[in-house]
Protein backbone atom coordinates (compact mmCIF):
# COMPACT_ATOMS: atom_id res chain seq x y z
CA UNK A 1 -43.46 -20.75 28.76
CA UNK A 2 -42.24 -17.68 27.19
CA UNK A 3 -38.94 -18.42 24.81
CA UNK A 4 -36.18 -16.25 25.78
CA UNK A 5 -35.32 -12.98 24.35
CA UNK A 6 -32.22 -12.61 21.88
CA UNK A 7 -30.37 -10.18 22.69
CA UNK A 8 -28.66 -7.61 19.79
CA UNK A 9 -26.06 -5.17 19.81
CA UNK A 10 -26.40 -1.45 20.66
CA UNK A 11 -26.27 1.38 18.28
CA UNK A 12 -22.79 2.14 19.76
CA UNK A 13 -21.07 -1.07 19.36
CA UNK A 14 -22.87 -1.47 15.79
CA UNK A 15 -20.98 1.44 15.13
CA UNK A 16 -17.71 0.72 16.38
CA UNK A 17 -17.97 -2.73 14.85
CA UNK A 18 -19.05 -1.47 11.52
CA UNK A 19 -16.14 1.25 11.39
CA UNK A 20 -13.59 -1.47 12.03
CA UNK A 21 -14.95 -3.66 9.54
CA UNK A 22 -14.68 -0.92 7.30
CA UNK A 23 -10.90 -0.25 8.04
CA UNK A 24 -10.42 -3.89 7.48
CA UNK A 25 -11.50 -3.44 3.93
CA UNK A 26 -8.78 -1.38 3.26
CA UNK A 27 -5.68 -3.30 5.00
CA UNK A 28 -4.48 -4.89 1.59
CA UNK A 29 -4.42 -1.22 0.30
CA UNK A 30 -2.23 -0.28 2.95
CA UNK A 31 0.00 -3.59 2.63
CA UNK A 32 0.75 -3.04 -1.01
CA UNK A 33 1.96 0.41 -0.09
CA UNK A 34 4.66 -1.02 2.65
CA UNK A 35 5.31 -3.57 -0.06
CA UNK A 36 5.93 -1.21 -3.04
CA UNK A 37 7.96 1.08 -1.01
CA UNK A 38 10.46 -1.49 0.81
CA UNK A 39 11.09 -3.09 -2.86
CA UNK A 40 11.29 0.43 -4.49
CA UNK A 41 13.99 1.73 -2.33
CA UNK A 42 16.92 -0.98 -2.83
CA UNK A 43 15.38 -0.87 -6.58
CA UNK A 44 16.42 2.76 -6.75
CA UNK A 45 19.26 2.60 -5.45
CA UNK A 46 20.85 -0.44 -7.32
CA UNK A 47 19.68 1.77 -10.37
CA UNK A 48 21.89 4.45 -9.15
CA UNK A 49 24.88 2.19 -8.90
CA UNK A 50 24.31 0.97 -12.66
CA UNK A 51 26.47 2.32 -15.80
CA UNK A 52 24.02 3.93 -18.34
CA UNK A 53 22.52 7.23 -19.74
CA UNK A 54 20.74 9.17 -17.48
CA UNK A 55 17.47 9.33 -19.36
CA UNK A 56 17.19 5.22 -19.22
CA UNK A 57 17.77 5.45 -16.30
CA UNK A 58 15.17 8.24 -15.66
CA UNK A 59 12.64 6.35 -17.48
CA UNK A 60 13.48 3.03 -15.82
CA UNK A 61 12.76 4.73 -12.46
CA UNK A 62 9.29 6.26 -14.20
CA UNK A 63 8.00 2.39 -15.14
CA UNK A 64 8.93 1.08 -11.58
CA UNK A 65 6.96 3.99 -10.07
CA UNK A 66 4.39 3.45 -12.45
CA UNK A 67 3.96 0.25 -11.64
CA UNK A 68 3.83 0.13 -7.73
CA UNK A 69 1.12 3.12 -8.44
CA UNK A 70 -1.39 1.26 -10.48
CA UNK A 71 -0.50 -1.68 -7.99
CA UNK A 72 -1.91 0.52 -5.53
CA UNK A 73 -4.77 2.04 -7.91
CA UNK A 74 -5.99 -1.64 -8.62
CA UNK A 75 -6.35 -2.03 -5.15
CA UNK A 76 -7.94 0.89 -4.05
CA UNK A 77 -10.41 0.11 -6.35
CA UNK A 78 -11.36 -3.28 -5.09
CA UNK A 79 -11.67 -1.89 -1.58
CA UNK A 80 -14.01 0.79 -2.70
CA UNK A 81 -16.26 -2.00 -4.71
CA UNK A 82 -16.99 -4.21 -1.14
CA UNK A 83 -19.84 -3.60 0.26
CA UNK A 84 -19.99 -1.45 3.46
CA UNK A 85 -20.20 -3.78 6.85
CA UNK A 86 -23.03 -3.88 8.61
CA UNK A 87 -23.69 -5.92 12.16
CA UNK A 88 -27.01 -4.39 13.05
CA UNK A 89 -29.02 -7.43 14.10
CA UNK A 90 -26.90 -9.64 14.94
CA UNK A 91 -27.72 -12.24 17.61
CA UNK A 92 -25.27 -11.98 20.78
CA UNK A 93 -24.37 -14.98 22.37
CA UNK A 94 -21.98 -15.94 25.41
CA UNK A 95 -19.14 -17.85 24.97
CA UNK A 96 -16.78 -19.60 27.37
CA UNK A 97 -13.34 -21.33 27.24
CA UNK A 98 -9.51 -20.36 26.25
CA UNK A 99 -7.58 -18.89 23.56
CA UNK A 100 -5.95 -20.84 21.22
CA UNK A 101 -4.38 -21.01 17.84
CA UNK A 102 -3.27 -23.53 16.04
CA UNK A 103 -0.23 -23.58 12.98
CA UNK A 104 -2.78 -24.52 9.65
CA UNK A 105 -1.93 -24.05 5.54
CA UNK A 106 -3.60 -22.05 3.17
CA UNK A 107 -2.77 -22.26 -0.31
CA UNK A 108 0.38 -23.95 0.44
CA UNK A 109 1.38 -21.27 2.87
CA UNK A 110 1.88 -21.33 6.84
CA UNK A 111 -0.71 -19.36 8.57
CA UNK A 112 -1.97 -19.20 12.33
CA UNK A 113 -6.09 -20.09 13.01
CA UNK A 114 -7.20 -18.49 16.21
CA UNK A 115 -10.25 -20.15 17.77
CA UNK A 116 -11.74 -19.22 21.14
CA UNK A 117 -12.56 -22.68 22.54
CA UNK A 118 -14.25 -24.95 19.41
CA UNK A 119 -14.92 -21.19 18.13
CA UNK A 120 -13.64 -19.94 15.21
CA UNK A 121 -12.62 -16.14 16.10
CA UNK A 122 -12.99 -13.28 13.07
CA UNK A 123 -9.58 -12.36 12.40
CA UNK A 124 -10.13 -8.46 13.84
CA UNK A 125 -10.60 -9.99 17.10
CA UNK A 126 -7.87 -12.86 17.38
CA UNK A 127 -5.69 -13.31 20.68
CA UNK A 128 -3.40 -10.86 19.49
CA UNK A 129 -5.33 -8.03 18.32
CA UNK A 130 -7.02 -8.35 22.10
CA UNK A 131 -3.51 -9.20 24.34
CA UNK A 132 -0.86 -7.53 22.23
CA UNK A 133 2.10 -6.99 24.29
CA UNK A 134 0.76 -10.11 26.78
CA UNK A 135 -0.20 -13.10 24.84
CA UNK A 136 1.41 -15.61 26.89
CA UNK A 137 -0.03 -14.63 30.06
CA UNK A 138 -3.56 -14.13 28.72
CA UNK A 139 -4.08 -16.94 26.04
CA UNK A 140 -3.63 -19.12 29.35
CA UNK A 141 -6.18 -17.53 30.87
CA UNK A 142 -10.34 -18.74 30.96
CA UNK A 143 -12.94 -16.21 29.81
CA UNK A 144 -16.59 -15.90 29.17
CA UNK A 145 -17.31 -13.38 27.11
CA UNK A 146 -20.29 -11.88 24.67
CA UNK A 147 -19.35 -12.42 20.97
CA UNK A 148 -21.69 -12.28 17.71
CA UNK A 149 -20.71 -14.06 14.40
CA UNK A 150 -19.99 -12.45 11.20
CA UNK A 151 -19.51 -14.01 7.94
CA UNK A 152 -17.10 -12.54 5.15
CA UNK A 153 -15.85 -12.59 2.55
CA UNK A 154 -12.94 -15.30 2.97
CA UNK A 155 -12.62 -17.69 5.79
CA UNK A 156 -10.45 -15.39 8.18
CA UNK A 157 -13.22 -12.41 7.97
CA UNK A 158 -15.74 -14.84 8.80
CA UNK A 159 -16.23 -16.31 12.25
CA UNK A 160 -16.94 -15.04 16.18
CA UNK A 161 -16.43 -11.42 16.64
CA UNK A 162 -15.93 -11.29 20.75
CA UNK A 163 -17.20 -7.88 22.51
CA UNK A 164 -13.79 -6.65 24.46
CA UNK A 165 -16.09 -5.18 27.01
CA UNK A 166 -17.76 -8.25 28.30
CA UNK A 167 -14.92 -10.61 29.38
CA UNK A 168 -14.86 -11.74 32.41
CA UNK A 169 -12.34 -14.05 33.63
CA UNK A 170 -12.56 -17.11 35.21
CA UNK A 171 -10.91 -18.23 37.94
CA UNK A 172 -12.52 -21.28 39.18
CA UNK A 173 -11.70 -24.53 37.60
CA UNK A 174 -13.40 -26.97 39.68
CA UNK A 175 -16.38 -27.55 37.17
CA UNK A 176 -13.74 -28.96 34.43
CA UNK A 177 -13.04 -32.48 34.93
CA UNK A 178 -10.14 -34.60 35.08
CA UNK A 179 -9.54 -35.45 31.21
CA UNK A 180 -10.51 -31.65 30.50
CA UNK A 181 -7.70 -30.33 32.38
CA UNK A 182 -5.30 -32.54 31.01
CA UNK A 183 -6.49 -31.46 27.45
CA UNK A 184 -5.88 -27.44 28.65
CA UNK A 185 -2.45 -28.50 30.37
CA UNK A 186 -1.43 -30.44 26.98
CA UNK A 187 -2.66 -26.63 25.08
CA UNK A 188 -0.86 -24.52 27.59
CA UNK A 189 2.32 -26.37 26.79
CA UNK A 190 1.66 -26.37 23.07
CA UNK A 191 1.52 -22.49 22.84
CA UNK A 192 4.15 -21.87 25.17
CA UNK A 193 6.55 -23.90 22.97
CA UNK A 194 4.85 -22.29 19.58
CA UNK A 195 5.37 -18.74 21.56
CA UNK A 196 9.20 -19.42 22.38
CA UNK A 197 9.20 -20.73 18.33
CA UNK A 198 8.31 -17.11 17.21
CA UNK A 199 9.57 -14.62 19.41
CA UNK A 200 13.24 -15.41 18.75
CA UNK A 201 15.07 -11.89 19.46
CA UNK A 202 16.12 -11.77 22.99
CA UNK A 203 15.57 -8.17 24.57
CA UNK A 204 17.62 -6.67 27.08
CA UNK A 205 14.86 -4.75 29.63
CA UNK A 206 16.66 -1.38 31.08
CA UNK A 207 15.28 0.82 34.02
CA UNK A 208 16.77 3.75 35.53
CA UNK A 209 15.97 5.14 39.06
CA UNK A 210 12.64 6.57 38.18
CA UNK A 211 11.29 3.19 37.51
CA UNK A 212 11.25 3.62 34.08
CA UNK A 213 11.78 1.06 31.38
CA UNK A 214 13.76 0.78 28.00
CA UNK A 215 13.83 -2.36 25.99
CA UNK A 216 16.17 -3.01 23.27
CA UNK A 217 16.82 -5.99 20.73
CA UNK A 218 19.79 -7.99 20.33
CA UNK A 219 21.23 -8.40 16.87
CA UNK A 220 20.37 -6.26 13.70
CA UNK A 221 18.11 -2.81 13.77
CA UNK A 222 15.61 -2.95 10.63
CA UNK A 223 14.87 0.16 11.54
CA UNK A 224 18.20 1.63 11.84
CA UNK A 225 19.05 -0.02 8.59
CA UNK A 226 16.30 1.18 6.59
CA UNK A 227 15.76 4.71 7.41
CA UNK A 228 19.08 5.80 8.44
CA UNK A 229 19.15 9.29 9.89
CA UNK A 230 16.11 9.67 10.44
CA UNK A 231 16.01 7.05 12.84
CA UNK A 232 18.84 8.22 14.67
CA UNK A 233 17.23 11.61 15.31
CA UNK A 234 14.10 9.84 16.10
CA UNK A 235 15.71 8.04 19.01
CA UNK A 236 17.91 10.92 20.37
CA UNK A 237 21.94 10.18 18.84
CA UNK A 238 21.86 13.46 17.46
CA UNK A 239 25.75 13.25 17.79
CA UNK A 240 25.76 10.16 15.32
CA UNK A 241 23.15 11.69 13.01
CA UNK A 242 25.38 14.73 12.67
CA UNK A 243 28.25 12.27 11.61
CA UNK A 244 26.17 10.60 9.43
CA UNK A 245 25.37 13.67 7.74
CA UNK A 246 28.64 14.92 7.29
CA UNK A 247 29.50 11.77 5.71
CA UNK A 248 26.85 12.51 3.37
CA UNK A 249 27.77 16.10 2.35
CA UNK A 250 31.24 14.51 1.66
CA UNK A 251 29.79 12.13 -0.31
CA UNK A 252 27.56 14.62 -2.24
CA UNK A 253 30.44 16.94 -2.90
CA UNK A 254 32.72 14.29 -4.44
CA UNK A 255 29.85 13.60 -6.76
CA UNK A 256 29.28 17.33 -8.18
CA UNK A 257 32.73 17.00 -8.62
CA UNK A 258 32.73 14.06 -10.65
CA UNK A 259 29.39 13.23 -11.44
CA UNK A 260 29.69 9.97 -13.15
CA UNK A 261 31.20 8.62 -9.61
CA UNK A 262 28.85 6.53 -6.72
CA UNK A 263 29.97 8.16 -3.69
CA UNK A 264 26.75 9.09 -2.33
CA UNK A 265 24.84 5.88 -2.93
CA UNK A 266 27.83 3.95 -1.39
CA UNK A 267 27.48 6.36 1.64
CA UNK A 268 23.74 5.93 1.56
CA UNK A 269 24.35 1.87 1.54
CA UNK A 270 27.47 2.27 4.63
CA UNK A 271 25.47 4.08 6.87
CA UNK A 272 22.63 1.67 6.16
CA UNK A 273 24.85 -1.23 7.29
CA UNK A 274 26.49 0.29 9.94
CA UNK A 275 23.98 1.04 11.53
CA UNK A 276 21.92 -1.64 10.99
CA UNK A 277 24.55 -3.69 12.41
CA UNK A 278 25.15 -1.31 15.31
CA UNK A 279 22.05 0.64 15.62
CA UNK A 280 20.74 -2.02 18.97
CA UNK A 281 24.63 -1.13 20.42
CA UNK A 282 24.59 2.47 20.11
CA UNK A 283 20.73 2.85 21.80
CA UNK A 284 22.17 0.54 24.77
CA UNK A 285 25.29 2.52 25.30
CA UNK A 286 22.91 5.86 25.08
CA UNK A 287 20.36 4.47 27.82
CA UNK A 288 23.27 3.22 30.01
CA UNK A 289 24.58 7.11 30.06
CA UNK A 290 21.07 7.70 31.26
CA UNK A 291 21.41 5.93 34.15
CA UNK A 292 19.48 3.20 32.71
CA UNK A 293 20.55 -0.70 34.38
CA UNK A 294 19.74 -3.90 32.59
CA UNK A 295 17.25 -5.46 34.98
CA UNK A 296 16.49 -8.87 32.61
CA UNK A 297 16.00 -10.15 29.90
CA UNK A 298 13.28 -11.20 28.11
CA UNK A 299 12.41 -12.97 24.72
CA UNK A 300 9.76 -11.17 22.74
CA UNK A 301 8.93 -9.75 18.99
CA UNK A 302 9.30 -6.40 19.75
CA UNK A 303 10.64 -4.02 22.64
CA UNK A 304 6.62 -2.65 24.23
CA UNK A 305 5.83 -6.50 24.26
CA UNK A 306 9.25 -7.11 26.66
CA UNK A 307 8.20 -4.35 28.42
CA UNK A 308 5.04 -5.26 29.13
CA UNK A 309 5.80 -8.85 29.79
CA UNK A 310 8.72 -7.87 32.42
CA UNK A 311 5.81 -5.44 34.25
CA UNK A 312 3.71 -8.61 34.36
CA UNK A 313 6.43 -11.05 35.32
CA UNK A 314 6.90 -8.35 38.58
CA UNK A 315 3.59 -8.04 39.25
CA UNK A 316 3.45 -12.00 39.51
CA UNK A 317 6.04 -12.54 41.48
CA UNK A 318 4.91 -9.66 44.07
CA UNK A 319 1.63 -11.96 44.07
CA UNK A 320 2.97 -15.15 45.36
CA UNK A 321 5.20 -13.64 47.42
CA UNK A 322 4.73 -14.42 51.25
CA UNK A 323 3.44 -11.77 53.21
CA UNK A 324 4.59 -11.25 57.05
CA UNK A 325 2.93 -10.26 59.83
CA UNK A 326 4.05 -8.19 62.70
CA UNK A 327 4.73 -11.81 64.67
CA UNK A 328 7.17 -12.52 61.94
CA UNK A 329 4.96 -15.58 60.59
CA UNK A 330 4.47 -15.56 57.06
CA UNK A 331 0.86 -15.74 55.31
């Protein structure tokens, strides 16, 4: 009896794998930039509020940049140093069962282990990275998909790496039995109360005639708060950003005329309040002018993933709705 043949991965996906691997190498790089640059800014800007000489100051400012930049350097370095990824020869296997993650410590601190059934999952290819936008609705879903496993460096690069193009969902549950679908009833309920746990901002979902959607935030607008103008040309209040320019040129004029005064860093920090507090207000008064209606609302971590979940809550409830036939009985 011949012994059956293991199956690898093709030059393609070896590729694809391998370049994503590769990106992965470099995430910490990226994460001390956002880091450096959202403790730099109120940094700078508390140093422009202090009493002082000017060249302290100056120099102050120098170290701090200094700093975040070999920061940076350090871990550049250490990036460049890993070796590359490679996932040519691999054995594929098949896997079958339901996302799942479960609230674990590491070092003392809260993280979240994804497994695909008793699988481990590497973390490039947890729920989320897969269902962004649609977790709920898919994490309570059966699959049976190809995977191969790669081992890393740490225990969340190491563990099933699941082929995005082989899943095939199942709907047929009549081979579980009676104790197992209690256990995935007792999991469904476990992540949906872990999901309601983390996305706590309620979203207000908007459409206008055309069918389509807006979805904004209640409460404060990071975004709004920590870039300002820019964001409110990025989002269309042109009218507002003019304002908040003209405050600024105000601002910048009272300080050539008397330069040891802080009237353009205290307009810098106002508008950054303001708007932070009001930025979510001012977008839903905007998309109302635009015909825009609130349709529902929906709790989620950011407005695509309301979006997306208010398509799919549609779609679902066209599903199970009865259909009737020209006798007037419904199916």
């Amino acid at each position: 009896m011949s012994s059956p043949v293991t199956r690898t991965l093709d030059a393609a996906t070896i590729e694809r794998i391998n370049k994503q691997l590769l990106r992965n190498n470099y995430t910490d790089v990226g994460e001390v930039g956002v880091v450096s640059t959202i403790v730099l800014i109120p940094c700078l800007i508390l140093l422009s509020l202090m009493d002082g000489p000017l060249f302290a100051k100056v120099i102050l400012i120098a170290f701090l940049c200094a700093l975040a930049g070999a920061w940076y350097l350090v871990k550049r370095a250490e990036a460049q140093e890993r070796p590359a990824p490679d996932v040519s020869g691999l054995e594929v296997q098949q896997l079958e069962g339901y996302f799942d993650w479960q609230l674990a410590r590491l070092g003392g601190r809260p993280i979240f282990k994804y497994n695909f059934g008793p699988h481990h999952l590497h973390m490039e290819t947890s729920a989320a990275s897969f269902f962004h936008g649609d977790e709920q609705l898919k994490l309570n879903r059966r699959y049976r998909v190809d995977a191969v496993f790669i081992t890393g460096r740490s225990w969340y690069d190491t563990g099933y790496y699941l082929l995005r193009e082989t899943f095939q969902e199942i709907t047929d549950d009549s081979d579980l039995s009676a104790k197992e679908k209690g256990l995935v009833a007792a999991r469904e309920k476990r992540l949906n109360s872990m999901l309601e746990a983390r996305y706590k901002r309620l979203h207000r979902v908007y459409q206008n005639p055309q069918g389509q959607l807006e979805a904004i935030g209640d409460g404060i607008n990071f975004a709004a708060c920590l870039f300002g103008v820019f964001w409110l040309f990025f989002v269309g209040l042109y009218g507002l950003a003019c304002i908040a320019l003209m405050v600024l040129g105000v601002a910048l004029f009272a300080v050539i005329a008397d330069p040891d005064s802080h009237w353009f860093a205290l307009g810098m920090l106002s508008i950054a309040v303001i708007f932070g507090a009001c930025g979510n207000l001012c977008r839903k008064m905007q998309v109302r002018r635009k015909g825009f209606v609130e349709v529902d609302s929906i709790v989620s971590c950011n407005p695509d993933e309301a979006k997306v979940a208010y398509k799919r809550k549609i779609e679902e409830a066209q599903w199970h709705a009865p259909v009737h036939n020209p006798e007037g009985n419904s199916q």
